[in-house]
Protein backbone atom coordinates (compact mmCIF):
# COMPACT_ATOMS: atom_id res chain seq x y z
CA UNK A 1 0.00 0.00 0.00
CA UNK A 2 0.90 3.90 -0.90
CA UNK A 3 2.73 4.79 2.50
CA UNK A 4 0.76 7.54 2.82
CA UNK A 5 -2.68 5.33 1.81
CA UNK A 6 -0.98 3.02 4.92
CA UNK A 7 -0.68 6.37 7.51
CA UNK A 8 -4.24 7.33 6.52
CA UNK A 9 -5.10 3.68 7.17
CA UNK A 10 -3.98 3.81 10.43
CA UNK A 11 -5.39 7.56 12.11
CA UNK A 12 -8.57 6.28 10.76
CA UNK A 13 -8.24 3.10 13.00
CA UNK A 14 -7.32 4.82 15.29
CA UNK A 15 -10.26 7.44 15.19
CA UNK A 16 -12.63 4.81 14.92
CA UNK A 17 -11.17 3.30 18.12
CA UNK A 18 -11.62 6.59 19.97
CA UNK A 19 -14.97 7.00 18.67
CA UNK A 20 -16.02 3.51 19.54
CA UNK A 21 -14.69 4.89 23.11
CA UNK A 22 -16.70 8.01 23.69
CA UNK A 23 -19.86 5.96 22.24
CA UNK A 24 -19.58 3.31 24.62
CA UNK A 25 -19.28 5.51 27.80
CA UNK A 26 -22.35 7.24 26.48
CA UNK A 27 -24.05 3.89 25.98
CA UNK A 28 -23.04 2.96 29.83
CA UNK A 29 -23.79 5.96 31.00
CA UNK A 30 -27.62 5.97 29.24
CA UNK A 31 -27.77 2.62 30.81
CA UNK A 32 -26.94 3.86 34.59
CA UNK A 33 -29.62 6.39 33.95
CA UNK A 34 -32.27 4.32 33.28
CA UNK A 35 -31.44 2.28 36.54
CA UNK A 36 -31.41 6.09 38.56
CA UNK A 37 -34.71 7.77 37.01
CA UNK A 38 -35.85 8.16 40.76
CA UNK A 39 -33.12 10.20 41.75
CA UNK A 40 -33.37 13.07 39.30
CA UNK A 41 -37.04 15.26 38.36
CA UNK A 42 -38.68 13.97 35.52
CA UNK A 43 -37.87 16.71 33.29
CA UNK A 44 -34.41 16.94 34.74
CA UNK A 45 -34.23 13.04 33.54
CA UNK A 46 -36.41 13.43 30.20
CA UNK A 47 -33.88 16.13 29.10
CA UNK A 48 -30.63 14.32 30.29
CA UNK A 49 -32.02 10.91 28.75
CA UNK A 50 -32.58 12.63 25.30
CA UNK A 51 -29.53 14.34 25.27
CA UNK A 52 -27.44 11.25 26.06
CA UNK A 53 -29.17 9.33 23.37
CA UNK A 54 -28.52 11.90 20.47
CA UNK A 55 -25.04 12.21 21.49
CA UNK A 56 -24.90 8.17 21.13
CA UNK A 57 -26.21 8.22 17.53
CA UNK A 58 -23.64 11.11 16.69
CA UNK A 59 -20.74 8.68 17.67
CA UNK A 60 -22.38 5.83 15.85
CA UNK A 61 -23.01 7.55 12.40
CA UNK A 62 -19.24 8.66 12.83
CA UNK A 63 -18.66 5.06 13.48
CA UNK A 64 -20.32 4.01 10.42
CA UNK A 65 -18.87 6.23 8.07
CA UNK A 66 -15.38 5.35 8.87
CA UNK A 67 -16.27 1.24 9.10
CA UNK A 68 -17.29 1.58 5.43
CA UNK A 69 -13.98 3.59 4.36
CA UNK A 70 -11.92 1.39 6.52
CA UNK A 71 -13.53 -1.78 4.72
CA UNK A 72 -12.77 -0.70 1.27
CA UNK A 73 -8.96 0.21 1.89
CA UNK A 74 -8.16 -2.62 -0.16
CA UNK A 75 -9.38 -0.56 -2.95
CA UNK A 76 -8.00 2.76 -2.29
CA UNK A 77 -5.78 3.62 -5.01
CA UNK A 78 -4.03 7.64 -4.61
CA UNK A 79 -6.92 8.96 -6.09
CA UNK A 80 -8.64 8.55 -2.47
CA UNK A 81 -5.92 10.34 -0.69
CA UNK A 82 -7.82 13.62 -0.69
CA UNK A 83 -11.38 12.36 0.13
CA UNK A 84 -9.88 10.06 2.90
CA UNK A 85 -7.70 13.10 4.14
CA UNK A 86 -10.87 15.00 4.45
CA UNK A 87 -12.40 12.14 5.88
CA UNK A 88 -10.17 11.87 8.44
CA UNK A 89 -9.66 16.01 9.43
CA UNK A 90 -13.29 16.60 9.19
CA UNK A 91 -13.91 13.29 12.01
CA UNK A 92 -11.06 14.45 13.90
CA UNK A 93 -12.56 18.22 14.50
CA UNK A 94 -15.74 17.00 15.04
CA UNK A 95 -14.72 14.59 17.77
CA UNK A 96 -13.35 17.69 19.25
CA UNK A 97 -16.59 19.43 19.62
CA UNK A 98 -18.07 16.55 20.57
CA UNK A 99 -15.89 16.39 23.64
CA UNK A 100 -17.79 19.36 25.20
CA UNK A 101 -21.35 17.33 24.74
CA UNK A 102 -19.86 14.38 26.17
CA UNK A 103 -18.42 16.33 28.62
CA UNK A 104 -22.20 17.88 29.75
CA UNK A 105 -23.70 13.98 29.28
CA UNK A 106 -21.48 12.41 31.74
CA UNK A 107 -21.87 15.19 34.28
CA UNK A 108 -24.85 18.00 33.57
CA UNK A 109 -27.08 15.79 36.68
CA UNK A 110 -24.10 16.01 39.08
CA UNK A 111 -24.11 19.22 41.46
CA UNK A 112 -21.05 20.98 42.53
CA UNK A 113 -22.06 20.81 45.74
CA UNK A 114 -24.00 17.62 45.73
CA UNK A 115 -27.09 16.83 48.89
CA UNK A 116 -25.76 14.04 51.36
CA UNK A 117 -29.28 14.00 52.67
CA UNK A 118 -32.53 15.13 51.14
CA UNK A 119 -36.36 15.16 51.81
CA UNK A 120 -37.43 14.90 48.18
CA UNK A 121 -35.62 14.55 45.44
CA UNK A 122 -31.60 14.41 46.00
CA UNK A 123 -29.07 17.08 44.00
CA UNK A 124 -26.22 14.24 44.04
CA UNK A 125 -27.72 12.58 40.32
CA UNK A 126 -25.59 9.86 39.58
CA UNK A 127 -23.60 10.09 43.19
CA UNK A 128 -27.03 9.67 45.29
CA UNK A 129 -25.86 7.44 47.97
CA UNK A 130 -22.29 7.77 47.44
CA UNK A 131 -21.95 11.72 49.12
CA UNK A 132 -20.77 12.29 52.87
CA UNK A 133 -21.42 15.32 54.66
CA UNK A 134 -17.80 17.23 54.84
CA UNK A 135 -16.21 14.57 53.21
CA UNK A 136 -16.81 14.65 49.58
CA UNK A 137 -19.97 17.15 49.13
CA UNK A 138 -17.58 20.01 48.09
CA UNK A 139 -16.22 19.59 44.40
CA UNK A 140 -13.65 21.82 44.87
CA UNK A 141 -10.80 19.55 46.98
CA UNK A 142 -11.60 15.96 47.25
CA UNK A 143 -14.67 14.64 45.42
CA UNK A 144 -15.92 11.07 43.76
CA UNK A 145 -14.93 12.71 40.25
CA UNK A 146 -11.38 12.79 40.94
CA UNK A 147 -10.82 9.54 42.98
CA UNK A 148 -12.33 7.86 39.62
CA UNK A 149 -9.47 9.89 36.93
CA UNK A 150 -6.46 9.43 39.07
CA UNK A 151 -7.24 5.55 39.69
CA UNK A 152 -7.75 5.30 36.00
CA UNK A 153 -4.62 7.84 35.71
CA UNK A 154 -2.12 5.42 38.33
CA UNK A 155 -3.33 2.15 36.21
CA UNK A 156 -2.78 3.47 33.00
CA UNK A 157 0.14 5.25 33.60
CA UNK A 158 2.29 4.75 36.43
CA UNK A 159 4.26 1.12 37.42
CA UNK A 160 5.62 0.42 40.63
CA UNK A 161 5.90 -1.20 43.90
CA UNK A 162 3.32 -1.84 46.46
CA UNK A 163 5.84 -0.51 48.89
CA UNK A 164 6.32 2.64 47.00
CA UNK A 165 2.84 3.08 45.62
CA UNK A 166 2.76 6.84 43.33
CA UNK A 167 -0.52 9.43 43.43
CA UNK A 168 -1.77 11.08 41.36
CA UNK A 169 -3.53 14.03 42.11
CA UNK A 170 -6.18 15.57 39.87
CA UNK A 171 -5.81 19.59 39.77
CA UNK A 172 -7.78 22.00 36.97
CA UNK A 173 -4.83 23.06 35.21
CA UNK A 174 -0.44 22.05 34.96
CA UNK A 175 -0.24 25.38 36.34
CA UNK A 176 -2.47 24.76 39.33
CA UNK A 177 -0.40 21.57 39.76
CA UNK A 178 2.82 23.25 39.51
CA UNK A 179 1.52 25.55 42.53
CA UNK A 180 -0.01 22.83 44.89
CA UNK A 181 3.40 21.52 44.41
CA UNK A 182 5.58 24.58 45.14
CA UNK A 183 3.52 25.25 48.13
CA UNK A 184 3.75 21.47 49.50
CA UNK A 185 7.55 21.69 48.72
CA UNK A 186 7.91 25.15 50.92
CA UNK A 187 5.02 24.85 53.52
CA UNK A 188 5.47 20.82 54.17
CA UNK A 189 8.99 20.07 53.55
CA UNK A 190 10.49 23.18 53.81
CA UNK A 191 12.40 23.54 50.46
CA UNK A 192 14.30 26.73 50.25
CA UNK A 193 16.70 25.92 47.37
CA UNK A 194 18.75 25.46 45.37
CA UNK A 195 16.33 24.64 43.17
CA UNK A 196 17.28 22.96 39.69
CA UNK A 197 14.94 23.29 36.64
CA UNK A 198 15.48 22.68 32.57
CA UNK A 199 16.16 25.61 30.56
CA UNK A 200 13.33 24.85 28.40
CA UNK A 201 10.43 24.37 30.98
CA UNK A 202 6.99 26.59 30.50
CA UNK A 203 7.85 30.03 31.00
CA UNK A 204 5.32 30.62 33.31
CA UNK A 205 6.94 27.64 35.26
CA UNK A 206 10.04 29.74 35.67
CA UNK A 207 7.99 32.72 37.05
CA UNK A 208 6.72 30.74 39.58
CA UNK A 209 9.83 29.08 40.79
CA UNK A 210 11.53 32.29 40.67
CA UNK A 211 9.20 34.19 42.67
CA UNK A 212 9.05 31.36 45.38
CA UNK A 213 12.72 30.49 45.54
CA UNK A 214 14.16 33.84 44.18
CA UNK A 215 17.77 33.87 43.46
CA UNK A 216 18.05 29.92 44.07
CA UNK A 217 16.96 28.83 40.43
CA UNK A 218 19.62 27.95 38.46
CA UNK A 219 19.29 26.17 34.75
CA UNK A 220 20.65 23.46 32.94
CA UNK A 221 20.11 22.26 29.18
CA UNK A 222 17.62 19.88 29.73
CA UNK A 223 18.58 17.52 26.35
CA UNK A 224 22.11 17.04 27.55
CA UNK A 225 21.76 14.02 30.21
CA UNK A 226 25.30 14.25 31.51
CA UNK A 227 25.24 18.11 32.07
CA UNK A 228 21.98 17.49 34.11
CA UNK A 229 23.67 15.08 36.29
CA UNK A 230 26.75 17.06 36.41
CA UNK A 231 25.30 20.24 37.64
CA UNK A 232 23.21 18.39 40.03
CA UNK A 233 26.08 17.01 41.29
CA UNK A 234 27.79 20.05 42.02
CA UNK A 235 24.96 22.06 43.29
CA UNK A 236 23.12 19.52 45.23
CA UNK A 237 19.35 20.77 44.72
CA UNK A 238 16.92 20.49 47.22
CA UNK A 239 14.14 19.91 43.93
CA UNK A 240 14.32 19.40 40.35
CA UNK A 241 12.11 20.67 37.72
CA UNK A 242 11.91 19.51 34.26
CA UNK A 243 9.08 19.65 31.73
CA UNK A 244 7.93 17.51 29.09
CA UNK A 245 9.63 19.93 25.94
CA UNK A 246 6.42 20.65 23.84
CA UNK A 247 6.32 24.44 23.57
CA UNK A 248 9.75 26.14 23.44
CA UNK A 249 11.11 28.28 20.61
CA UNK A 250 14.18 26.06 21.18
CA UNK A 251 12.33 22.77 20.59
């Protein structure tokens, strides 16, 4: 096959795959509602019911129309490289925007500050049962939302011991990580410096670490291993700071 018939071959797959994702959670989550009717109002339920079901029939006629490309790829000759390249930008955007509905599907009956107890009809939606007064009724620290992404997070991602078991903390932003963490490092442990961090790390990173550690932030060229591990060497930091290098005009 045409090497670029084969890459088109493949994002499509792999569209198709996330697709096939999105419409399942949709088609598990229609399912939980229909088991929790009694714990929304009826028009709070008619509306989230109908809404979940359109957005399932979005992902399926995406589904479709890339299950019939993907079966005729035998046939694709270069002639098909534009239609399949449009094929597989126009999917690709709308999956985007579709991220916002599936976004309000999964969560538009959940309250940001959920009822642990009710006389009527709770506010917790999906969580009814599941909320304890001052423990997880507040979604701004600890809530049920969060336990669920970083245990999916630690499985997906992280690997090691039981006797040095990672977290993974769920924050709204990098940058609102980045200052939990400066804060923990200063308030908890008492970090003063030096500090290390790569040369190439967010910029807003740097004005952070420079305004909590000022004058203790020395750089180092991140892509040269044995300069890292020289400097750090010599300068013994307290903490180390390097980013993942995805938006530098030195990438």
């Amino acid at each position: 096959m045409h090497v670029t018939l084969a890459d088109l071959q493949e994002d499509l797959t792999d569209l198709l795959t996330m697709t096939q994702s999105c419409g399942g959670r949709v088609l598990r989550h229609a399912s939980s509602l229909g088991r929790s009717k009694s714990d929304y109002r009826e028009m709070t339920h008619a509306l989230l019911l109908s809404s979940t079901e359109r957005l399932a029939q979005s992902y399926d006629d995406i589904a479709v129309d890339l299950r019939a490309a993907l079966d005729a790829s035998r046939q694709w000759t270069e002639a098909d490289i534009p239609r399949l390249t449009t094929l597989k930008r126009t999917t690709a955007d709308v999956l985007r925007v579709l991220q916002s509905n599936l976004a309000f599907v999964l969560s538009a009956g959940d309250w940001q500050s959920p009822s642990f107890l009710h006389a009527t009809v709770s506010q917790a939606g999906s969580q009814t049962g599941r909320i304890v007064g001052a423990m997880n009724d507040y979604k701004r620290d600890g809530h049920l939302d969060a336990d669920a992404y970083e245990e999916a997070f630690r499985r997906e991602y992280l690997r090691a011991s039981a006797i040095f078991p990672p977290e993974a903390f769920l924050t709204s932003s990098g940058m609102a990580a980045l200052s939990t963490l400066v804060f923990h490092l200063q308030a908890d442990l008492h970090v003063a410096g030096p500090i290390l961090a790569g040369a190439s790390i967010y910029f807003e990173n740097k004005i952070v670490l420079e305004k909590a550690f000022p004058g203790k932030v020395t750089y180092v060229d991140e892509s040269d291993a044995d300069a890292v591990i020289e400097v750090a060497r010599r300068m013994r930091p307290q903490a180390v700071f390097l980013d993942s290098l995805c938006n530098t005009d030195t990438l």
